[in-house]
N, C-alpha and C. Protein backbone atom coordinates (compact mmCIF):
# COMPACT_ATOMS: atom_id res chain seq x y z
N UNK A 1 19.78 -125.01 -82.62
CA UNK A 1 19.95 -123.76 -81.89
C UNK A 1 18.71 -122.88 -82.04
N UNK A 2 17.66 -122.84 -82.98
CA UNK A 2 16.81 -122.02 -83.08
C UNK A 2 15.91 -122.18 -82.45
N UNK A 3 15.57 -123.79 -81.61
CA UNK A 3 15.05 -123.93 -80.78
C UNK A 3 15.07 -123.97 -79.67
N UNK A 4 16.12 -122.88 -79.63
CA UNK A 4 16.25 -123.16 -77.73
C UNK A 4 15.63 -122.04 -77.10
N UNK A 5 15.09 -122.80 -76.22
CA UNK A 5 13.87 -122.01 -74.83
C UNK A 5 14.85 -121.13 -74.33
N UNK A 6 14.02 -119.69 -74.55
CA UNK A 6 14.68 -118.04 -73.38
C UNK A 6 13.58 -118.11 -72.33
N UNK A 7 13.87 -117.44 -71.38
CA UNK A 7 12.77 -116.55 -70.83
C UNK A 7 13.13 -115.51 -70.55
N UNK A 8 12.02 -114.43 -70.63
CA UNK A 8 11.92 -112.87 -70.59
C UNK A 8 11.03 -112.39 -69.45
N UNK A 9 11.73 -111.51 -68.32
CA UNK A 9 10.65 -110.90 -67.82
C UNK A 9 10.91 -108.77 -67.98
N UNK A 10 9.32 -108.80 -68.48
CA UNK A 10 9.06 -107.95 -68.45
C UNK A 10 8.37 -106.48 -68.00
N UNK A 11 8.76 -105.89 -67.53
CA UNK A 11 7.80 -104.94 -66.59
C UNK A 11 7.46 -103.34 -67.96
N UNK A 12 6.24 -103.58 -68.20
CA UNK A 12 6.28 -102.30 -68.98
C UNK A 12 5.12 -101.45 -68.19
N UNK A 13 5.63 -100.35 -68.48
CA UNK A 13 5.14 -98.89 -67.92
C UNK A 13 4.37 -98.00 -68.65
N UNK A 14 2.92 -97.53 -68.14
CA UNK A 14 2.44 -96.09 -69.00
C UNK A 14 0.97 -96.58 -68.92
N UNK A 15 0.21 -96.41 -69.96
CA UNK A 15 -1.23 -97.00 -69.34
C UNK A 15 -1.21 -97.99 -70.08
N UNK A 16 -1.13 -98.71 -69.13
CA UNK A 16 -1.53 -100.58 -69.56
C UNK A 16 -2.16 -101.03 -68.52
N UNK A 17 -2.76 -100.73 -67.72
CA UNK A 17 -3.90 -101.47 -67.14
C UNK A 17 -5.41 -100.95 -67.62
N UNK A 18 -6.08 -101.68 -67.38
CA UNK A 18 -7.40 -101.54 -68.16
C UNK A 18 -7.56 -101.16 -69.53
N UNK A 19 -6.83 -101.82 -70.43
CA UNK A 19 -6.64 -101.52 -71.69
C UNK A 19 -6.41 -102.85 -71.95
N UNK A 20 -6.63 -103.85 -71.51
CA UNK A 20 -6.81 -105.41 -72.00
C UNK A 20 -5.13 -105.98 -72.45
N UNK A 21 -3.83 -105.17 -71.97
CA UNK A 21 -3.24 -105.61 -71.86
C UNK A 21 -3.08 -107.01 -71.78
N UNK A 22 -3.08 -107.74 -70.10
CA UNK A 22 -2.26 -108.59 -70.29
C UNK A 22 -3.50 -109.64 -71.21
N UNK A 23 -4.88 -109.93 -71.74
CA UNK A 23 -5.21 -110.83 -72.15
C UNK A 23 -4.82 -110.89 -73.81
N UNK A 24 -4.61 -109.45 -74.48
CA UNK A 24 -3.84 -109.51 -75.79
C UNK A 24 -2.85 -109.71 -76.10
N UNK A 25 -1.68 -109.61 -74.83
CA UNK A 25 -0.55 -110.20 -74.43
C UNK A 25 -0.48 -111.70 -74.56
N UNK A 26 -1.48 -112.02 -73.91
CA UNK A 26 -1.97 -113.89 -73.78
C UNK A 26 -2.29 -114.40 -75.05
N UNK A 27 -2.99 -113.58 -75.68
CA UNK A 27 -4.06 -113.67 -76.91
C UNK A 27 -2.38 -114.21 -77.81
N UNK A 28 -1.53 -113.23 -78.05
CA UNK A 28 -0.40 -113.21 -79.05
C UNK A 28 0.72 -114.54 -78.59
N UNK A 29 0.76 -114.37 -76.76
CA UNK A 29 1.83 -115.81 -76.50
C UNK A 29 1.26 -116.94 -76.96
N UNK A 30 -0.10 -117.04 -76.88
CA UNK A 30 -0.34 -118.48 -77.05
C UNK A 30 -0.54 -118.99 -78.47
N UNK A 31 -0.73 -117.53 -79.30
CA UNK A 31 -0.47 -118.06 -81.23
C UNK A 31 0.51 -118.19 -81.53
N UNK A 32 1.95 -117.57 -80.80
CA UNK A 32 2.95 -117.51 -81.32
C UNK A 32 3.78 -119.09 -80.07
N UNK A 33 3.18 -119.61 -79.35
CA UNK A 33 3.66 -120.79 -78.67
C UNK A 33 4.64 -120.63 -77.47
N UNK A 34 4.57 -119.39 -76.92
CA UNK A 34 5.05 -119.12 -75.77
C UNK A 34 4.25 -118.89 -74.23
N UNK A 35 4.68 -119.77 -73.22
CA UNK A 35 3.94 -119.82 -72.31
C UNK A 35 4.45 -118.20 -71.50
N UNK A 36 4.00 -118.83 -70.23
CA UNK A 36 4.32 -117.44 -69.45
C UNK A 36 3.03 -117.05 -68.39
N UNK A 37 3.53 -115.65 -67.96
CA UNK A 37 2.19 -114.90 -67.22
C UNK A 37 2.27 -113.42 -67.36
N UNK A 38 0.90 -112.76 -67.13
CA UNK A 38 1.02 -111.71 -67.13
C UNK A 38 -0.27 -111.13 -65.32
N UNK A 39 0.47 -109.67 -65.17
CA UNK A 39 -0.13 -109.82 -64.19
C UNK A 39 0.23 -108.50 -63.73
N UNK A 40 -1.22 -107.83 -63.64
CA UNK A 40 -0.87 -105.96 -63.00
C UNK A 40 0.18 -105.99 -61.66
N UNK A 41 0.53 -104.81 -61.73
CA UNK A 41 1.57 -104.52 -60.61
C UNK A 41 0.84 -102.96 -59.89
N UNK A 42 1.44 -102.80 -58.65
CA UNK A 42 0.89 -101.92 -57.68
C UNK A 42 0.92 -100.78 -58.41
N UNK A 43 2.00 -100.70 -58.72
CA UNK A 43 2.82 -99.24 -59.23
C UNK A 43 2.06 -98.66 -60.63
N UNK A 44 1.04 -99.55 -61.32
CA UNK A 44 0.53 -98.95 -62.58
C UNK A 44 0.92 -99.70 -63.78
N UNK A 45 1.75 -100.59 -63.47
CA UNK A 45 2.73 -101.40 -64.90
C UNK A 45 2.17 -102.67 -64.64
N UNK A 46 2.66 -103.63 -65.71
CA UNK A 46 2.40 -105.12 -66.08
C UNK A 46 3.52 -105.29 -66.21
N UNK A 47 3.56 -106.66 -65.58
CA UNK A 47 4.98 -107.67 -65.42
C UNK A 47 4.36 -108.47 -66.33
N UNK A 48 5.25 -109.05 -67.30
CA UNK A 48 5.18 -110.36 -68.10
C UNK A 48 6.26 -111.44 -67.83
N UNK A 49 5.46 -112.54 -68.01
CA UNK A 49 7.01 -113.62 -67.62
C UNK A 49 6.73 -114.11 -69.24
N UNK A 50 7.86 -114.68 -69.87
CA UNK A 50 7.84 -115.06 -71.15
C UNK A 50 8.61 -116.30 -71.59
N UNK A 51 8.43 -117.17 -71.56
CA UNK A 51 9.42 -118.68 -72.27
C UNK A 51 8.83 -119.32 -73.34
N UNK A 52 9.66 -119.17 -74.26
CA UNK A 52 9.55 -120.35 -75.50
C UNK A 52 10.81 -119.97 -76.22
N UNK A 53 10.57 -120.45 -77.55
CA UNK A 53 11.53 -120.47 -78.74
C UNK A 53 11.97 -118.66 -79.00
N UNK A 54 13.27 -119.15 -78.98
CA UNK A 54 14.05 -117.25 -78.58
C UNK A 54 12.74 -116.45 -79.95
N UNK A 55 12.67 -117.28 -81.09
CA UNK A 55 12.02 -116.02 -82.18
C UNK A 55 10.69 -115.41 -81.58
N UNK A 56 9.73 -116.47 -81.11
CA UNK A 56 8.63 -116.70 -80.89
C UNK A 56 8.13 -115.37 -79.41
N UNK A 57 9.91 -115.91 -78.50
CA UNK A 57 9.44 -114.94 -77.35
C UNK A 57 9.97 -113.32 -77.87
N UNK A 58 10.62 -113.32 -78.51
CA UNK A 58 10.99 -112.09 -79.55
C UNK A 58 9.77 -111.32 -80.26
N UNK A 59 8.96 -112.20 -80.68
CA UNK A 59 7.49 -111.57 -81.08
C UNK A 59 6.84 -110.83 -80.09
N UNK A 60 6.34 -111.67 -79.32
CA UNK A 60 5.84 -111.20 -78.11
C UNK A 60 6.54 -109.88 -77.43
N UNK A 61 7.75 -110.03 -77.39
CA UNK A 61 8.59 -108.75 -76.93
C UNK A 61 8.05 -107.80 -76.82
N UNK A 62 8.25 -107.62 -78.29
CA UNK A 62 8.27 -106.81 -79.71
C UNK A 62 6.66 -106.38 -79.40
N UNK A 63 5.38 -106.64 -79.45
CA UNK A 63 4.51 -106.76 -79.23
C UNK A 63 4.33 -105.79 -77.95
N UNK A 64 4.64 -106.13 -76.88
CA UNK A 64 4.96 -105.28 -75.61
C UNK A 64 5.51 -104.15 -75.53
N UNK A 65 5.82 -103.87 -76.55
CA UNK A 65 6.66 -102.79 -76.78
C UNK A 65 5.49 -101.59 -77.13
N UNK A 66 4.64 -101.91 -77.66
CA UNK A 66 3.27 -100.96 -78.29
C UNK A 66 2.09 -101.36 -77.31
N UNK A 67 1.91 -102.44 -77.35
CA UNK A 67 0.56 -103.14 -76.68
C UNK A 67 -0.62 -103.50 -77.67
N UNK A 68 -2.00 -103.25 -76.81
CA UNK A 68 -2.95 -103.29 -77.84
C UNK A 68 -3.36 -101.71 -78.09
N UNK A 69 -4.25 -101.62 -78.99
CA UNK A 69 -4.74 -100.31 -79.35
C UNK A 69 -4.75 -99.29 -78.27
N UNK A 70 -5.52 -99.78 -77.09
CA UNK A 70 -5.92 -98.70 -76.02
C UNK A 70 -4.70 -98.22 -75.26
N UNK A 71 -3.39 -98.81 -75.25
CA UNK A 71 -2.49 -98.97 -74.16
C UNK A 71 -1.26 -97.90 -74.93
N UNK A 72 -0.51 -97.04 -73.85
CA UNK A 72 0.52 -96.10 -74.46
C UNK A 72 1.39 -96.57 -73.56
N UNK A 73 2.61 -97.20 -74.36
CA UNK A 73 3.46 -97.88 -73.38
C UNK A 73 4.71 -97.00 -73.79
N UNK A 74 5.03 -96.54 -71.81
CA UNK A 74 6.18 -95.10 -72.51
C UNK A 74 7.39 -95.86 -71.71
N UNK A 75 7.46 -97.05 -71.13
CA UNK A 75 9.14 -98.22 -71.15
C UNK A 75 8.81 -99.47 -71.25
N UNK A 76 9.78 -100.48 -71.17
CA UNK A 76 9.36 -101.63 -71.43
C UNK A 76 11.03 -101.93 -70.58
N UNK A 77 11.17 -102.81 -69.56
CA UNK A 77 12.51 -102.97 -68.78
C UNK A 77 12.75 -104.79 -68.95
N UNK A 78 13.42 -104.99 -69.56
CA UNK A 78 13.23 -106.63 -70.01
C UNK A 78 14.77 -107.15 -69.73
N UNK A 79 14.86 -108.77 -68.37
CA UNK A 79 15.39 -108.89 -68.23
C UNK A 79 15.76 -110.68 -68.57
N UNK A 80 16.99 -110.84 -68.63
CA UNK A 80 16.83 -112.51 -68.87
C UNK A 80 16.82 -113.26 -67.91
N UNK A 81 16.31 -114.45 -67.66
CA UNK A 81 16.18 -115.26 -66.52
C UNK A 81 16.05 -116.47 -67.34
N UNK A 82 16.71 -117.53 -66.50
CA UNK A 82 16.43 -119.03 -66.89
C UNK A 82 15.18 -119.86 -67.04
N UNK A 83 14.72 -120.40 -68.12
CA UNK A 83 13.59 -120.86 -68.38
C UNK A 83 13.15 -122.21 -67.39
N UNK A 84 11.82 -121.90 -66.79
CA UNK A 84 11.45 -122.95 -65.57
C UNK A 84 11.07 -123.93 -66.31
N UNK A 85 10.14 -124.16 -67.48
CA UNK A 85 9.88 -125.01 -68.50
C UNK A 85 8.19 -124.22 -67.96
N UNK A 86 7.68 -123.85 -68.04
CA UNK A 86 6.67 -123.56 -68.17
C UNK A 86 5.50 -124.16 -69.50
N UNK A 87 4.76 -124.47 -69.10
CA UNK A 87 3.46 -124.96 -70.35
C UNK A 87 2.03 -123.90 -70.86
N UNK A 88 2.09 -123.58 -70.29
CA UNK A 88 0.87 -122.28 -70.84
C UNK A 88 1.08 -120.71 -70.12
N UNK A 89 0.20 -120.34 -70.87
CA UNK A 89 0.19 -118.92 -70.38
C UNK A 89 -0.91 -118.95 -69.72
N UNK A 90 -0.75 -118.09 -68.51
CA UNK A 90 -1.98 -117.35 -67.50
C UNK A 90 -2.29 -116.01 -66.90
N UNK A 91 -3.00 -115.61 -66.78
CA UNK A 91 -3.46 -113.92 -66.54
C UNK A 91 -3.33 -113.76 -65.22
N UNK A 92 -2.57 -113.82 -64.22
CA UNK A 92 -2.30 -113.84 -62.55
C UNK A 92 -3.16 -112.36 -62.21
């Protein structure tokens, strides 16, 4: 059971673009073994897609929740969806 594949998508809000978001995002899925994507949105926010091992995509979450240094993330709207099987992460 601890290995079973979630996926998470995430839309977080506030300044996260040009603050290297989604590649520290990438930087953290791919140490912690979760594929996925990340990828600016019109509106000012980053969508994340997230699948791996429930702890692993739990890190990452968790992670999204602050960002990197430069980024003030004031929501984070995270919903569950069925895992496609995805193999890596990419910066769309």
């Amino acid at each position: 059971m601890a290995d079973e594949l979630i996926r998470r998508r995430l839309v977080v809000h506030g300044q996260v673009q040009g603050v290297f978001f989604r590649d520290s995002t990438r930087e953290r899925a791919e140490s912690a073994g979760v594929a996925g994507w990340a990828r600016n949105r019109r509106d000012g926010a980053v969508e994340v897609v997230l699948e791996g091992p429930a702890a692993a995509v739990q890190e990452v979450v968790q992670f999204c929740r602050s960002g990197p240094s430069g980024a003030q993330v004031d929501s984070v709207n995270c919903t569950e969806e069925e895992p496609e099987g995805l193999s890596s992460f990419e910066i769309r």
